[in-house]
C-alpha atoms as a PDB file:
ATOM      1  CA  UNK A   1      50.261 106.504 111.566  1.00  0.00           C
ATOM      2  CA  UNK A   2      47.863 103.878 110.427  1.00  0.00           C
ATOM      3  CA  UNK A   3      44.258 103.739 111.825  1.00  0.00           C
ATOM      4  CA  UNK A   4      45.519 100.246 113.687  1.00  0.00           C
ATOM      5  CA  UNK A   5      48.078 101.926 115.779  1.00  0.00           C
ATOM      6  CA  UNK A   6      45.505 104.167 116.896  1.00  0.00           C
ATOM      7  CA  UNK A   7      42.932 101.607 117.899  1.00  0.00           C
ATOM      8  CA  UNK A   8      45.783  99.947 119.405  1.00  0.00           C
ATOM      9  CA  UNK A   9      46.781 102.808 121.374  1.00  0.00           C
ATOM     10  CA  UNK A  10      42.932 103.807 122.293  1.00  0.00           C
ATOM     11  CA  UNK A  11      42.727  99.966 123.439  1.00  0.00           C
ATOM     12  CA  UNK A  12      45.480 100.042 125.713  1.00  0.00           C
ATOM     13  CA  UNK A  13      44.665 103.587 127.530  1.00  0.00           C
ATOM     14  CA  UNK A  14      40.945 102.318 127.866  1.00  0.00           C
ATOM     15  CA  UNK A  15      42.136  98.990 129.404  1.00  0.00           C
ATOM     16  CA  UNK A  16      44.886 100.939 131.860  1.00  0.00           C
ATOM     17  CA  UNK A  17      41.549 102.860 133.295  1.00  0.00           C
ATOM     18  CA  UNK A  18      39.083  99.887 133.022  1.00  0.00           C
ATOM     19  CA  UNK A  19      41.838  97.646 135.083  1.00  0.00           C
ATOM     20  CA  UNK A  20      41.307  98.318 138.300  1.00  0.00           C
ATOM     21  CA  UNK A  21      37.699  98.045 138.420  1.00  0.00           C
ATOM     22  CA  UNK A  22      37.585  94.508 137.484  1.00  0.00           C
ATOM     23  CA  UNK A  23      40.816  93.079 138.831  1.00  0.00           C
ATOM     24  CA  UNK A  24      40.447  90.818 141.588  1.00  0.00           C
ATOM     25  CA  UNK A  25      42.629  91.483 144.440  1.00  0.00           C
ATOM     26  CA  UNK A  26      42.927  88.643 146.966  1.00  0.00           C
ATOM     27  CA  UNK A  27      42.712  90.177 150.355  1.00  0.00           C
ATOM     28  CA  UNK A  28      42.388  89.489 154.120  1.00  0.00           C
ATOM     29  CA  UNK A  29      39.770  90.329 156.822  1.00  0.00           C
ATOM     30  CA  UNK A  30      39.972  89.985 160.150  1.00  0.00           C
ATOM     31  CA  UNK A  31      36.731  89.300 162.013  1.00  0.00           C
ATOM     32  CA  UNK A  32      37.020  89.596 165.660  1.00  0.00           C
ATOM     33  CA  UNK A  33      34.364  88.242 168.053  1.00  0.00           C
ATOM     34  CA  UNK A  34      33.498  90.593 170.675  1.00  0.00           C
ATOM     35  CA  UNK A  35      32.795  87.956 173.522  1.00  0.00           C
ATOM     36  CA  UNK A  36      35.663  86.001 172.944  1.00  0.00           C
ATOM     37  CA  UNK A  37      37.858  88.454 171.520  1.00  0.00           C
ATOM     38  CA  UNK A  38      39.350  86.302 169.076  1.00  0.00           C
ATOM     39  CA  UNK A  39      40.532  86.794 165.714  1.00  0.00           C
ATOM     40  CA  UNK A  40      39.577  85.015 162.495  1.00  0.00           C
ATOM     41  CA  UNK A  41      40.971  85.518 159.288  1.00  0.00           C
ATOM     42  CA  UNK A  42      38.509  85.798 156.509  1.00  0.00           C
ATOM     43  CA  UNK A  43      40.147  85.967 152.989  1.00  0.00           C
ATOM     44  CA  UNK A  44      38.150  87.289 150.294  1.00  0.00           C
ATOM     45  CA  UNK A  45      38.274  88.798 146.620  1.00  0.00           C
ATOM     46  CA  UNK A  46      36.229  91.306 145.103  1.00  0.00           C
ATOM     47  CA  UNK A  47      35.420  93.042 141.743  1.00  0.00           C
ATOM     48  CA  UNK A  48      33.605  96.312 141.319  1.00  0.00           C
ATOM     49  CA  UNK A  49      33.330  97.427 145.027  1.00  0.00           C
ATOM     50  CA  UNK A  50      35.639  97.724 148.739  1.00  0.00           C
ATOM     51  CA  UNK A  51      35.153  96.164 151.430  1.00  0.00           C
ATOM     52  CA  UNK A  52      33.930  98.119 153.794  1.00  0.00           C
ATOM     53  CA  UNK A  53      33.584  96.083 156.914  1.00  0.00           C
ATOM     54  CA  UNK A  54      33.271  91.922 157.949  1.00  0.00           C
ATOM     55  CA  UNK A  55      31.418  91.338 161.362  1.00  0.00           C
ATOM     56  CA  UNK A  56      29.445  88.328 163.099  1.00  0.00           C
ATOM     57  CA  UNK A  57      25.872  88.549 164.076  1.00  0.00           C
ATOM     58  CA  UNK A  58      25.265  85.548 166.425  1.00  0.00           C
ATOM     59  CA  UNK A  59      22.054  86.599 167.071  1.00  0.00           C
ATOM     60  CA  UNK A  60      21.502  85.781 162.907  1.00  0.00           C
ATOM     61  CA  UNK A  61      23.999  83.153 162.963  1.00  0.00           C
ATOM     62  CA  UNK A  62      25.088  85.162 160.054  1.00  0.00           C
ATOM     63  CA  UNK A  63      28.412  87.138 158.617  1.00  0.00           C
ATOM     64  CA  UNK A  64      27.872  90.644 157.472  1.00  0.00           C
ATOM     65  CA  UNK A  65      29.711  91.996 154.611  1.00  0.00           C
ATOM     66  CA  UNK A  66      29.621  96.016 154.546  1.00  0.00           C
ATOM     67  CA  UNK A  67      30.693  97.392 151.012  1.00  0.00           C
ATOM     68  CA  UNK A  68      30.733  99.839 148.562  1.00  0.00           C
ATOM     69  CA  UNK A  69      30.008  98.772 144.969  1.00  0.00           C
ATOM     70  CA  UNK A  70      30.748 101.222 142.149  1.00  0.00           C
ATOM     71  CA  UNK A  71      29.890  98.539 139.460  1.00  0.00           C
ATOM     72  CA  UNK A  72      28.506  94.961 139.422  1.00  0.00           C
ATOM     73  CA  UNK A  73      30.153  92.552 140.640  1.00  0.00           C
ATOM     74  CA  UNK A  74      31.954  89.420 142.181  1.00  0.00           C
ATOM     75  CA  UNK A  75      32.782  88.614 146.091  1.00  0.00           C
ATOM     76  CA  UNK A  76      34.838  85.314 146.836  1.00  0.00           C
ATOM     77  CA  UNK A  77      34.922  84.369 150.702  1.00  0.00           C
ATOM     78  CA  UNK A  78      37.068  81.758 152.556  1.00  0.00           C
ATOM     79  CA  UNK A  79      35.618  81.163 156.037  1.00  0.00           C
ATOM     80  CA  UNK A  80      37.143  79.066 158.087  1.00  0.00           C
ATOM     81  CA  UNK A  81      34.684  76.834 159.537  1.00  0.00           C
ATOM     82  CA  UNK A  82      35.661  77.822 163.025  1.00  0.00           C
ATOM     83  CA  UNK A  83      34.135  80.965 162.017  1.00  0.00           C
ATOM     84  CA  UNK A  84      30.998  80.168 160.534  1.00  0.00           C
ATOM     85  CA  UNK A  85      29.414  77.034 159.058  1.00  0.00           C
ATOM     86  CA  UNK A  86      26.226  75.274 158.305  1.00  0.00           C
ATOM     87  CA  UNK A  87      25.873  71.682 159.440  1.00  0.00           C
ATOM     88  CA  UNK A  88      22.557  69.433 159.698  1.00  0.00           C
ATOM     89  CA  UNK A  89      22.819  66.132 161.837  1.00  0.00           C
ATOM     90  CA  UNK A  90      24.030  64.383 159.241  1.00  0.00           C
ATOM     91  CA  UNK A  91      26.893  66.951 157.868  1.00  0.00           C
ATOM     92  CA  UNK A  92      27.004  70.053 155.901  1.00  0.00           C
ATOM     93  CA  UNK A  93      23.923  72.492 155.000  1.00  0.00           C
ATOM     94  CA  UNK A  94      24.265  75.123 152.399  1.00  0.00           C
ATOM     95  CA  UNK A  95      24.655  78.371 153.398  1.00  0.00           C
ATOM     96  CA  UNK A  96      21.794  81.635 152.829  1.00  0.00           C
ATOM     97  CA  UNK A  97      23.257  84.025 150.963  1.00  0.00           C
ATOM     98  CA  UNK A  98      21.511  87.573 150.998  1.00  0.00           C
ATOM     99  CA  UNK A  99      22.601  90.899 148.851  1.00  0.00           C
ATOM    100  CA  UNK A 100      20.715  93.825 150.246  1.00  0.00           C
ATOM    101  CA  UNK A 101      18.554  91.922 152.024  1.00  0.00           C
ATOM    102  CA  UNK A 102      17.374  89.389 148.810  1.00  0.00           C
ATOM    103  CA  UNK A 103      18.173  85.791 148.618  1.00  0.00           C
ATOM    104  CA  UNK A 104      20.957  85.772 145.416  1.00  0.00           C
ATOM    105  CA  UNK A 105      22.742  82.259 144.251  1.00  0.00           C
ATOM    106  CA  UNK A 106      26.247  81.319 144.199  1.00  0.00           C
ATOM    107  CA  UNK A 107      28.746  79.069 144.263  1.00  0.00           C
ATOM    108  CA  UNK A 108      30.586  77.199 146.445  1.00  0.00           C
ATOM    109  CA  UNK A 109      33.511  74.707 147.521  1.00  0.00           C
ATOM    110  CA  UNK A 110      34.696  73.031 150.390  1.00  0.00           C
ATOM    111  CA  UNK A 111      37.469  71.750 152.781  1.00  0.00           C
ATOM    112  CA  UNK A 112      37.553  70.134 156.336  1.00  0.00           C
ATOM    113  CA  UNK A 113      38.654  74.101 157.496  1.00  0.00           C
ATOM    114  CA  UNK A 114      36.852  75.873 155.724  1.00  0.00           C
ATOM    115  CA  UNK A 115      34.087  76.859 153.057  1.00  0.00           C
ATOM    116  CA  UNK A 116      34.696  79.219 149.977  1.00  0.00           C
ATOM    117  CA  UNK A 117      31.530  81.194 147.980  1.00  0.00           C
ATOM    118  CA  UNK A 118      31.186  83.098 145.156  1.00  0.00           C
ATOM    119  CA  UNK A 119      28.456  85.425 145.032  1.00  0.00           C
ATOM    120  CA  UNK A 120      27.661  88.538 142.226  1.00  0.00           C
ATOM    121  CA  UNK A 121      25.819  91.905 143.345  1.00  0.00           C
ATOM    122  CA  UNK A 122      25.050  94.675 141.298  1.00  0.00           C
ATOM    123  CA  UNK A 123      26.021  98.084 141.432  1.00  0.00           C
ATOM    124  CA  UNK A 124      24.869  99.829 144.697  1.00  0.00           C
ATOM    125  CA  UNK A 125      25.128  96.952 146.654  1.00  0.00           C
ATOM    126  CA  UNK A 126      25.636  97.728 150.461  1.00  0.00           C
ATOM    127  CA  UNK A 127      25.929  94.482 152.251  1.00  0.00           C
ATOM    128  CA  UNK A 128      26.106  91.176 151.842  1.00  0.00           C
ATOM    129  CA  UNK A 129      25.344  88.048 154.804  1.00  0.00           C
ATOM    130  CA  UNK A 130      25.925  84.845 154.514  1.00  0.00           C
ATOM    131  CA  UNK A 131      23.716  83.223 157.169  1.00  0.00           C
ATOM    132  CA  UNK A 132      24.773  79.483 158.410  1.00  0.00           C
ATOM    133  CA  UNK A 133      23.726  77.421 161.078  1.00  0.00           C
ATOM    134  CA  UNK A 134      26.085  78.191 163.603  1.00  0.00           C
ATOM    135  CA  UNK A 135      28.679  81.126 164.209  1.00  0.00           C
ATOM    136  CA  UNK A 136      32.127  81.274 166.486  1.00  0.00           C
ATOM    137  CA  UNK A 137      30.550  78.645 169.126  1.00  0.00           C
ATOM    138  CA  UNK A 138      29.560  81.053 172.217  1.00  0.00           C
ATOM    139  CA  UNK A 139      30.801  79.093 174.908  1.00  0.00           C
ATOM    140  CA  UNK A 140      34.340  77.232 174.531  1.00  0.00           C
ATOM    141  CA  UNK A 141      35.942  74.517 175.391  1.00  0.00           C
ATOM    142  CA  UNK A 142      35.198  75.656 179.230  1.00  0.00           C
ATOM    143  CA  UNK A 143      31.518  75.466 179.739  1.00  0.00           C
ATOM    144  CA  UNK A 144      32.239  71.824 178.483  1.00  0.00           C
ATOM    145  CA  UNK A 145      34.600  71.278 181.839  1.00  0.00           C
ATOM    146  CA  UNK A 146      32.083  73.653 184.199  1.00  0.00           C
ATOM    147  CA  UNK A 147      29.130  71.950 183.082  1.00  0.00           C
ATOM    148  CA  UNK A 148      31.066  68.409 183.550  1.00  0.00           C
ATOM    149  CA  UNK A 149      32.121  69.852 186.636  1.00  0.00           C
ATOM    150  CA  UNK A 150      28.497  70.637 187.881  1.00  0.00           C
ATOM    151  CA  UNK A 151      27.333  67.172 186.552  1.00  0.00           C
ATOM    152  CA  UNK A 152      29.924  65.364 188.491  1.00  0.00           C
ATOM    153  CA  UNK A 153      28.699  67.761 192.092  1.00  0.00           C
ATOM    154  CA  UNK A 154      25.171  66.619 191.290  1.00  0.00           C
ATOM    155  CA  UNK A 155      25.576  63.014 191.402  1.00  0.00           C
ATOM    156  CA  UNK A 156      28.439  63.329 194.675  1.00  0.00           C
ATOM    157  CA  UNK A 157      25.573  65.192 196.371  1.00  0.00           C
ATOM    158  CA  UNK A 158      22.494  63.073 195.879  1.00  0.00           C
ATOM    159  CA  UNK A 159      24.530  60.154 196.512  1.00  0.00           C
ATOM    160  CA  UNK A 160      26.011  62.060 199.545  1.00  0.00           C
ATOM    161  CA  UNK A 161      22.665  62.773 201.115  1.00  0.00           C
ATOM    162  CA  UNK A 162      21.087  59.969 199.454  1.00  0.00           C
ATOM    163  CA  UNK A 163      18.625  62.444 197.532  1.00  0.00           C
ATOM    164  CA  UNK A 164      16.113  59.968 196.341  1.00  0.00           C
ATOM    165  CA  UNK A 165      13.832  61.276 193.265  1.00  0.00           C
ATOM    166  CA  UNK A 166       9.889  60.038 192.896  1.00  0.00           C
END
């Protein structure tokens, strides 16, 4: 054999081992809010690490990625916006992004549904949140009607008794 077929056939068996470690599988999540109890889909791929666990920290306003990275690497996230998003008064904020517990940079695009990012972490990395300005709303569509609904008894009332204010 010539020394090409061997480096050809060293190439190949290094590259059949090395594959799977930086293939990027495109993958769901789904992140269920415990008040609510709703389901959100949360599609995502990754390089050099699993995906442990996705969760919602309302508290933070935040999404928690848990993982377990054996190399660096890449995440990319779709979040629908119902899920989490980051708005000022005038439209959309950018996201925090935090690996470990550092600020990191990364990319993103967006859609009227939802908002895509791209972040790298190196090897080790644990978890990853991206913090936005508001998370699956806490009260629904309801408290709009019970709070219209207590509004509405308000005004009957003081008109009723003729509840003046000073």
């Amino acid at each position: 054999m010539h020394w090409t077929s061997y480096a050809i056939m060293i190439g190949v068996l290094f590259s059949m081992g090395a594959a799977p470690v930086f293939a990027q599988e495109s993958q769901q999540f789904a992140v269920k809010d415990a008040q609510s109890g709703q389901s959100y889909t949360v599609n995502y791929g990754i390089t050099g690490a699993t995906v442990d666990d996705v969760s919602i920290s309302p508290q933070d306003t935040s999404l928690i990625v848990s993982l377990k990275s054996v190399n660096d690497g890449n995440l990319t996230m779709t979040m629908p916006r119902s899920l989490i998003d980051a708005k000022t008064s005038t439209g959309d904020d950018q996201f925090f992004v935090l690996v470990d517990g550092a600020d990191t940079d990364f990319t993103e695009s967006k859609t009227d549904t939802s908002r895509t990012i791209t972040v790298s972490f190196p090897q080790d990395t644990n978890q990853i949140e991206v913090i936005g300005t508001q998370v699956v709303p806490e009260f629904g569509g309801l408290s709009f009607v019970v709070l219209m609904i207590a509004i509405i008894s308000i005004v009957a009332i003081s008109a009723k008794t003729r509840l003046k204010f000073s």
